[in-house]
PDB file of N, CA and C in Angstrom:
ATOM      1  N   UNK A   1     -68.004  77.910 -88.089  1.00  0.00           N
ATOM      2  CA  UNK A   1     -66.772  78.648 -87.940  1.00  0.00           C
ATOM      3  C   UNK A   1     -67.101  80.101 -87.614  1.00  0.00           C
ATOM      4  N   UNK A   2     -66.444  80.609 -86.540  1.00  0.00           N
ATOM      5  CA  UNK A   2     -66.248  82.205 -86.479  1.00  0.00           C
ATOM      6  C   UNK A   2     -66.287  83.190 -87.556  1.00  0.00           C
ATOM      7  N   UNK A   3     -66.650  83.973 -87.955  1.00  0.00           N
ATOM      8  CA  UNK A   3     -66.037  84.937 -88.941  1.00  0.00           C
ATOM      9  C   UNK A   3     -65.490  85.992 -88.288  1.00  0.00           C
ATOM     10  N   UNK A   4     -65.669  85.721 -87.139  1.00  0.00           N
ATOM     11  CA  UNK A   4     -64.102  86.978 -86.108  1.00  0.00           C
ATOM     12  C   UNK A   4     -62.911  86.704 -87.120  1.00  0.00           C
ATOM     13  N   UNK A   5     -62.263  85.334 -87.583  1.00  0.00           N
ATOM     14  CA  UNK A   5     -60.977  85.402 -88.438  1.00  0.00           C
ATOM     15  C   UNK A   5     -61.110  86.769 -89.898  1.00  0.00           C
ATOM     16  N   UNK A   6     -62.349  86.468 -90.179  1.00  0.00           N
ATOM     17  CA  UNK A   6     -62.257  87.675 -91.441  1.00  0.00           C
ATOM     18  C   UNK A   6     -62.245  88.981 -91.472  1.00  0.00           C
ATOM     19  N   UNK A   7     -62.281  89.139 -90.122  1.00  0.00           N
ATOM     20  CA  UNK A   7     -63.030  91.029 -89.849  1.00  0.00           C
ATOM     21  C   UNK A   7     -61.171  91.493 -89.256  1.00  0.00           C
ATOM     22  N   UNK A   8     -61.867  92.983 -89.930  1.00  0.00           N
ATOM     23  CA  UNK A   8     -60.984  93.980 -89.479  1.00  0.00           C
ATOM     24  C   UNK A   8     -60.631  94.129 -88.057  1.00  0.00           C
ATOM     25  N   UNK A   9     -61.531  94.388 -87.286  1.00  0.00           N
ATOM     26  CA  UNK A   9     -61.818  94.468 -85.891  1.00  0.00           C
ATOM     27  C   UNK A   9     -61.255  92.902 -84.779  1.00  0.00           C
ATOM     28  N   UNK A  10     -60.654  92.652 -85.193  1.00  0.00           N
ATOM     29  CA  UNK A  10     -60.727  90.731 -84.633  1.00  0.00           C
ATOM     30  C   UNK A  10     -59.531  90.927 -83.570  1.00  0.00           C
ATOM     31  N   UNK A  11     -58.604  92.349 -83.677  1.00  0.00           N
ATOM     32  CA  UNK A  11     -57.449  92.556 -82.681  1.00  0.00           C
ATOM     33  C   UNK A  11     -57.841  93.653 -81.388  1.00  0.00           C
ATOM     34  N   UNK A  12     -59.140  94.006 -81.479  1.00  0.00           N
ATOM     35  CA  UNK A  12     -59.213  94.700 -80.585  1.00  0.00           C
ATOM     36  C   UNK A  12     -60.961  95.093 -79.978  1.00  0.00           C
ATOM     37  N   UNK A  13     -61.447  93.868 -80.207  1.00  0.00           N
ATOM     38  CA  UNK A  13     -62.673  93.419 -80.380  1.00  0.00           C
ATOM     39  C   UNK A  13     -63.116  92.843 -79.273  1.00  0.00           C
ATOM     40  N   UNK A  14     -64.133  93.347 -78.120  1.00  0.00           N
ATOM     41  CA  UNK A  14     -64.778  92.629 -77.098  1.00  0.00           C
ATOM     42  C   UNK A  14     -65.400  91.710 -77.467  1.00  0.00           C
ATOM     43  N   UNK A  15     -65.909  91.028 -78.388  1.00  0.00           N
ATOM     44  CA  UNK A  15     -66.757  89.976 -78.116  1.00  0.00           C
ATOM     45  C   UNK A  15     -65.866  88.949 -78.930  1.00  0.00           C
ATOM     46  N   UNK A  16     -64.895  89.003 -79.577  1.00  0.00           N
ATOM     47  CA  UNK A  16     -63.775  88.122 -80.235  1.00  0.00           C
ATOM     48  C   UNK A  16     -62.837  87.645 -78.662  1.00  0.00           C
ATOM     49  N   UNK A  17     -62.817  88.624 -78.099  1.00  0.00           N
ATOM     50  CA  UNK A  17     -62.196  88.213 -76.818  1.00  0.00           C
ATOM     51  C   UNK A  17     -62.831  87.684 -76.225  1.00  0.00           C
ATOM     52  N   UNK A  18     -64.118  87.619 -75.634  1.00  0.00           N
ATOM     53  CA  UNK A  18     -64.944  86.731 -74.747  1.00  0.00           C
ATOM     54  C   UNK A  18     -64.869  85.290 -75.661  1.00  0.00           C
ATOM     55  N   UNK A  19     -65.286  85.429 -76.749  1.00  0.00           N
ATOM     56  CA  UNK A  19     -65.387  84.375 -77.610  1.00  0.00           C
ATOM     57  C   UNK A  19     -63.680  83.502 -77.642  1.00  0.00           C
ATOM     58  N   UNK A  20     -62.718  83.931 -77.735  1.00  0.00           N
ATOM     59  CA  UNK A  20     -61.657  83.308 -77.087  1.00  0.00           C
ATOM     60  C   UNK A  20     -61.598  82.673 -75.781  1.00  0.00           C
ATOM     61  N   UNK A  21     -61.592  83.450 -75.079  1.00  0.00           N
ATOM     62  CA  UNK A  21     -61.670  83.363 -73.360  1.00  0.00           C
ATOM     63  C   UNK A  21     -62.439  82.206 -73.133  1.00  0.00           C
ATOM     64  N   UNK A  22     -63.879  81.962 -74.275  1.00  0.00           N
ATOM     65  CA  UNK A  22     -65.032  80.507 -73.317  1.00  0.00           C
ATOM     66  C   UNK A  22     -64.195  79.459 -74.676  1.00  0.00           C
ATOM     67  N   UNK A  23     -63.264  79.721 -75.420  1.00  0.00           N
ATOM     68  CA  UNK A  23     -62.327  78.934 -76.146  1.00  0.00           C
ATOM     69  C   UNK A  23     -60.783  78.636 -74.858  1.00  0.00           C
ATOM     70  N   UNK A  24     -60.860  78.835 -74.005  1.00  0.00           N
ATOM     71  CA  UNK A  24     -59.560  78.306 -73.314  1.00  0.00           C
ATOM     72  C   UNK A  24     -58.392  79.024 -74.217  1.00  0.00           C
ATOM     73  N   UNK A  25     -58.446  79.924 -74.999  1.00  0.00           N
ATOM     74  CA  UNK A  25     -57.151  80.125 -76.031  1.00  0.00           C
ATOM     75  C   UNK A  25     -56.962  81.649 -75.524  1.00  0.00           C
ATOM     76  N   UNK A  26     -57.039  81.918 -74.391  1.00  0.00           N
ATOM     77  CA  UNK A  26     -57.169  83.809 -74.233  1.00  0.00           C
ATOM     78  C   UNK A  26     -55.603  83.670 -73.934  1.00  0.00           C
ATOM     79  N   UNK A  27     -54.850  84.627 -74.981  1.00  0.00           N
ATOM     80  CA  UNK A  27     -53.725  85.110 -74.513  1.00  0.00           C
ATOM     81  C   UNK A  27     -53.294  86.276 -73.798  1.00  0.00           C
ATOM     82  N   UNK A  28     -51.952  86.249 -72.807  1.00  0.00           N
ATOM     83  CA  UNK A  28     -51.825  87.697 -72.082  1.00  0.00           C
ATOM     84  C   UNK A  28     -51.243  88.195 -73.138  1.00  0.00           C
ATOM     85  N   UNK A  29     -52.274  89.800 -72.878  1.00  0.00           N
ATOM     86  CA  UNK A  29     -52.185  90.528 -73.743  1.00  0.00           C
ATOM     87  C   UNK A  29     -52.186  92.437 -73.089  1.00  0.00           C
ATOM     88  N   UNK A  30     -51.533  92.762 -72.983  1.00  0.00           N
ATOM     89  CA  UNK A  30     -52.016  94.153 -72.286  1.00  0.00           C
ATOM     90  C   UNK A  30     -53.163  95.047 -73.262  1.00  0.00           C
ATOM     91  N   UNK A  31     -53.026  94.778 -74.243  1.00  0.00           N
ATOM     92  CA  UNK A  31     -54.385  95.557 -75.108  1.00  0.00           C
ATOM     93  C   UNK A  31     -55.245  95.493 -74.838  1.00  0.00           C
ATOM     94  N   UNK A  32     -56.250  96.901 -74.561  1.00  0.00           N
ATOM     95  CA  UNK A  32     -57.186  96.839 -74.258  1.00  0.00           C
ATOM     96  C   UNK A  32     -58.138  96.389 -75.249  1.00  0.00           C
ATOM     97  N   UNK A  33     -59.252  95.792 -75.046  1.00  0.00           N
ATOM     98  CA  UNK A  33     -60.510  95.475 -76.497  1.00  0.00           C
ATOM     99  C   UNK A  33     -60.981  96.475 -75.851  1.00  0.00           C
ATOM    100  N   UNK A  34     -61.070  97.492 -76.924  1.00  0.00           N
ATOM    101  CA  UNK A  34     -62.071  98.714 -76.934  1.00  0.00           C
ATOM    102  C   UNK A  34     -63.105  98.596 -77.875  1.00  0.00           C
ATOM    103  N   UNK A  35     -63.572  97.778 -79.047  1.00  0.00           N
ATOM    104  CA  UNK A  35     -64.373  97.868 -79.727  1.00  0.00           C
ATOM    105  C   UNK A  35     -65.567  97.079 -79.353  1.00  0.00           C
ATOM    106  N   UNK A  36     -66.679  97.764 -79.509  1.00  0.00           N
ATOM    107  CA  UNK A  36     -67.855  96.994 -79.111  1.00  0.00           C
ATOM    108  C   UNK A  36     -68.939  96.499 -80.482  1.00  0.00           C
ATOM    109  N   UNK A  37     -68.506  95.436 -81.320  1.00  0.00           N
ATOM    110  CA  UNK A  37     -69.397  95.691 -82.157  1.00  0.00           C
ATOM    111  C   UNK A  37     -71.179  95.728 -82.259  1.00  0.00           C
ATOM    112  N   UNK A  38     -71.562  95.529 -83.097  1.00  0.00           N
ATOM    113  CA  UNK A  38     -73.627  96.273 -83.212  1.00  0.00           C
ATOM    114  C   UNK A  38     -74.036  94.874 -83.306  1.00  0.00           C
ATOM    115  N   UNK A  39     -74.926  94.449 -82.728  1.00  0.00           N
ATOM    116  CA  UNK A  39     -76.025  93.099 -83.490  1.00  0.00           C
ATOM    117  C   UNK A  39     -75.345  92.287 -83.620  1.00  0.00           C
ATOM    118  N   UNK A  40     -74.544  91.850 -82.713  1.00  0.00           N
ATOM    119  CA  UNK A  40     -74.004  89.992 -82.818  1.00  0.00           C
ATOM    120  C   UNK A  40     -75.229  89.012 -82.574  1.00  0.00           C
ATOM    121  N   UNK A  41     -74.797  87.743 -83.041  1.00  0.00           N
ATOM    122  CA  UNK A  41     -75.348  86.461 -82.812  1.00  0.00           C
ATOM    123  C   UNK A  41     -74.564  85.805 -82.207  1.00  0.00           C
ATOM    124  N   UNK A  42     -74.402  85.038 -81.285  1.00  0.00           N
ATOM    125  CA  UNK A  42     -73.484  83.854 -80.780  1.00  0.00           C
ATOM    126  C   UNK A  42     -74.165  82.943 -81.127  1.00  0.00           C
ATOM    127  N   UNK A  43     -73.341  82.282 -81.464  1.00  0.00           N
ATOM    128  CA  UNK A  43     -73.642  80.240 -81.761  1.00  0.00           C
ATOM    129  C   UNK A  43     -73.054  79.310 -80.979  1.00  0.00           C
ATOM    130  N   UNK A  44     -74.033  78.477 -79.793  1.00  0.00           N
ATOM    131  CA  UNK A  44     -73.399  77.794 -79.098  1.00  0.00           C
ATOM    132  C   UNK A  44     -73.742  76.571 -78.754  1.00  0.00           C
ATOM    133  N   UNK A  45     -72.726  75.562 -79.496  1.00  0.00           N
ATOM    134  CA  UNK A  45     -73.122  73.996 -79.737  1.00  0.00           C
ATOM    135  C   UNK A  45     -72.713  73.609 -78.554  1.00  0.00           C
ATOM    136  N   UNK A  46     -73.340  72.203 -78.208  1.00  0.00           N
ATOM    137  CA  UNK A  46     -72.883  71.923 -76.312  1.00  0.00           C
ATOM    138  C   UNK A  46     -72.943  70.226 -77.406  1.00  0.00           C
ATOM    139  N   UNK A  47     -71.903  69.808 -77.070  1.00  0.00           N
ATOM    140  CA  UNK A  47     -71.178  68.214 -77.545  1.00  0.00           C
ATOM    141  C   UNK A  47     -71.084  67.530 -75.951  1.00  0.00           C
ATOM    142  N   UNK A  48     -71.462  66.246 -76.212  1.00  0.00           N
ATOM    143  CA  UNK A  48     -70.636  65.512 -74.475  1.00  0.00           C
ATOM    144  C   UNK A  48     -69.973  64.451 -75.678  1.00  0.00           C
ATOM    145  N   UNK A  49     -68.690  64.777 -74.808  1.00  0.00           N
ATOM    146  CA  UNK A  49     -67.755  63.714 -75.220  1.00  0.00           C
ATOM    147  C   UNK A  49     -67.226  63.335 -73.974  1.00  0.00           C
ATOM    148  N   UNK A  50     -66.745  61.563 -74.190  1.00  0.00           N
ATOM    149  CA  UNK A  50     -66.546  60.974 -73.042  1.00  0.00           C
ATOM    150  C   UNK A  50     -67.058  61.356 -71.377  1.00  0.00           C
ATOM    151  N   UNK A  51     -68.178  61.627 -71.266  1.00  0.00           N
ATOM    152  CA  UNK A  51     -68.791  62.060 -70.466  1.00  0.00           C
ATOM    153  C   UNK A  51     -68.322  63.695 -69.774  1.00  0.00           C
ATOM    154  N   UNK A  52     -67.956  64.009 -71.164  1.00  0.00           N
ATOM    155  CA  UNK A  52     -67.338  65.390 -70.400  1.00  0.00           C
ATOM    156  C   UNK A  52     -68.460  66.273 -71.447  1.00  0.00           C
ATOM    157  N   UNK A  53     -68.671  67.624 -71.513  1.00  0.00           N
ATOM    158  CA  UNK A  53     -69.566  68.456 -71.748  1.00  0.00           C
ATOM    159  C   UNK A  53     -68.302  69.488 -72.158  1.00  0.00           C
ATOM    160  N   UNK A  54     -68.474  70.071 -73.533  1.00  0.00           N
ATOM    161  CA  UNK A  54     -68.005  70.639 -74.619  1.00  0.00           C
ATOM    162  C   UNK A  54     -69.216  71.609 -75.180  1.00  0.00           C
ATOM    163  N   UNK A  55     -68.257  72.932 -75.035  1.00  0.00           N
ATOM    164  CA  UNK A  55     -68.903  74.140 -75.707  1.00  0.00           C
ATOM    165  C   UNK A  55     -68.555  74.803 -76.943  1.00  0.00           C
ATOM    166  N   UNK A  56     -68.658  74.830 -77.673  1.00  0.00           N
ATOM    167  CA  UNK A  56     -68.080  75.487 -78.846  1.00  0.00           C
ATOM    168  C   UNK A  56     -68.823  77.189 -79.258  1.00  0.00           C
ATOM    169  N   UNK A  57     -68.387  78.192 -78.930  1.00  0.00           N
ATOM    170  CA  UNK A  57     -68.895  79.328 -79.849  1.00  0.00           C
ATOM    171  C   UNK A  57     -67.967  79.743 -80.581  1.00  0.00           C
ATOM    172  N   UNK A  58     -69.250  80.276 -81.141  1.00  0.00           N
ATOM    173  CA  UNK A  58     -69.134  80.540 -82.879  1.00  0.00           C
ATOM    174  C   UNK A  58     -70.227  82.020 -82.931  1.00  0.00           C
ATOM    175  N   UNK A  59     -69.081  83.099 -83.517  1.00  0.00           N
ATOM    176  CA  UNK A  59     -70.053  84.626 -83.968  1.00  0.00           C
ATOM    177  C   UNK A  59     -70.807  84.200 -85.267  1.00  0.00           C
ATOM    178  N   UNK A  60     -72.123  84.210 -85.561  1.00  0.00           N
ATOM    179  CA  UNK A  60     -72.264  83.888 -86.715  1.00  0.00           C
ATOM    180  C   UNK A  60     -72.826  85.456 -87.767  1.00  0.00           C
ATOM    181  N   UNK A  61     -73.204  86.257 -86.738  1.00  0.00           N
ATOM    182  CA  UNK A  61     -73.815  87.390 -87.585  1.00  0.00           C
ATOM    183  C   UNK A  61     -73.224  88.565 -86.731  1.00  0.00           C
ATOM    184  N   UNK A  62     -72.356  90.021 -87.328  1.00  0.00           N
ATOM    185  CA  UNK A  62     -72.369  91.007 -86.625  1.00  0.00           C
ATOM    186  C   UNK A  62     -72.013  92.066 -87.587  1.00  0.00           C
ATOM    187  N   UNK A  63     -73.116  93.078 -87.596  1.00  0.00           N
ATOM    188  CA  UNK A  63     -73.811  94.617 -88.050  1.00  0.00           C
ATOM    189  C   UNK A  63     -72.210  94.958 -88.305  1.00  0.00           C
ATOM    190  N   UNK A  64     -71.212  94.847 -87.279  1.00  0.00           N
ATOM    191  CA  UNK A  64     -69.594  96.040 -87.759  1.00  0.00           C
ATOM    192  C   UNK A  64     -68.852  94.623 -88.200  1.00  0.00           C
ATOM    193  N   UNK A  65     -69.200  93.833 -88.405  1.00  0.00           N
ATOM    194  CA  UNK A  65     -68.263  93.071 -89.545  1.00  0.00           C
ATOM    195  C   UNK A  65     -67.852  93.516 -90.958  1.00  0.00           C
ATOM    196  N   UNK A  66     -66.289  94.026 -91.010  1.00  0.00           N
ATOM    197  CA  UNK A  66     -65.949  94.341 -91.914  1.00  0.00           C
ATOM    198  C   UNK A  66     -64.753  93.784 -92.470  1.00  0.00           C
ATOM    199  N   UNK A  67     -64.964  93.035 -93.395  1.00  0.00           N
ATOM    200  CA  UNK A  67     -64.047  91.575 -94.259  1.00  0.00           C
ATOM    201  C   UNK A  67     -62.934  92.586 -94.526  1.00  0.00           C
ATOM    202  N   UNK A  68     -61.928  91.454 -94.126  1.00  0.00           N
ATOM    203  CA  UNK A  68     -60.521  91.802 -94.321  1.00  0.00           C
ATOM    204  C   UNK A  68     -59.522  90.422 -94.168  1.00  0.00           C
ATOM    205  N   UNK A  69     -59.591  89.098 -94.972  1.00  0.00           N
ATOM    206  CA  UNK A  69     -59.537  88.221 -94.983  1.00  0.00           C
ATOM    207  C   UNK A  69     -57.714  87.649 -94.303  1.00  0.00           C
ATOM    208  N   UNK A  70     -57.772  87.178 -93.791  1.00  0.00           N
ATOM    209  CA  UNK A  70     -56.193  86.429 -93.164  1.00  0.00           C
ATOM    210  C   UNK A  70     -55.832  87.632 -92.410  1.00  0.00           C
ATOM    211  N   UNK A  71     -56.425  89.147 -91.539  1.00  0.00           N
ATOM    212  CA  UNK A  71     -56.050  90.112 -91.032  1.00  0.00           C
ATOM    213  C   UNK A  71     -55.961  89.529 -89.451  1.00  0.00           C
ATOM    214  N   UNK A  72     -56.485  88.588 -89.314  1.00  0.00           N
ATOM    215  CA  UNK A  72     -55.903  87.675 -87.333  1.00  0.00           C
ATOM    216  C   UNK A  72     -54.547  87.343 -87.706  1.00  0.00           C
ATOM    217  N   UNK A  73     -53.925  87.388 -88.842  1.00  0.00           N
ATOM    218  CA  UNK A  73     -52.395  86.876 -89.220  1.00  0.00           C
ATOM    219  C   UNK A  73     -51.803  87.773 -88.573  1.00  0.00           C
ATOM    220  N   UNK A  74     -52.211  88.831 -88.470  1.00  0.00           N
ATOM    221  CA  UNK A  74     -51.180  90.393 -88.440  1.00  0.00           C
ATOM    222  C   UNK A  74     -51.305  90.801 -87.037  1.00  0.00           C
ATOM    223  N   UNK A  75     -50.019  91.350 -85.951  1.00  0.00           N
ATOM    224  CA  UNK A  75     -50.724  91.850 -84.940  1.00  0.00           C
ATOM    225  C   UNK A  75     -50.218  93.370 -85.345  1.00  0.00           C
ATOM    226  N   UNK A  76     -51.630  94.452 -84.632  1.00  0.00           N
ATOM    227  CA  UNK A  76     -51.068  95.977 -85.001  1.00  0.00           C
ATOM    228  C   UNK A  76     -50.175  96.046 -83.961  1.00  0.00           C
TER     229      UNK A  76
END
């Protein structure tokens, strides 16, 4: 699982947005992602199902992760 859902930063966050975007779930949004966070990890499982090829990422480690739990609930 992501921990983009727990962080403060998850509404205006470049790599929460890319990480959406290779999720098919990117919404229009005029906000800019201005934040760049420090020392990410991406995690990226590759599944074939029914002969189709499935990507899943997942942030697993990042330096400006700062917990703020159910805060993707809220838009600023």
């Amino acid at each position: 699982m992501c921990i983009c859902i727990n962080c403060r930063h998850i509404h205006n966050c470049k790599t929460y947005h890319f990480i959406d975007k290779q999720h098919n779930h990117l919404k229009i949004c005029s906000e800019e992602y201005k934040f760049s966070p420090l020392k990410t990890i991406l995690n990226v499982n590759i599944n074939k199902k029914n002969k189709q090829v499935i990507f899943d990422w997942d942030l697993k480690e990042c330096s400006s992760f700062t917990e703020e739990p159910g805060y993707w609930l809220f838009n600023e």
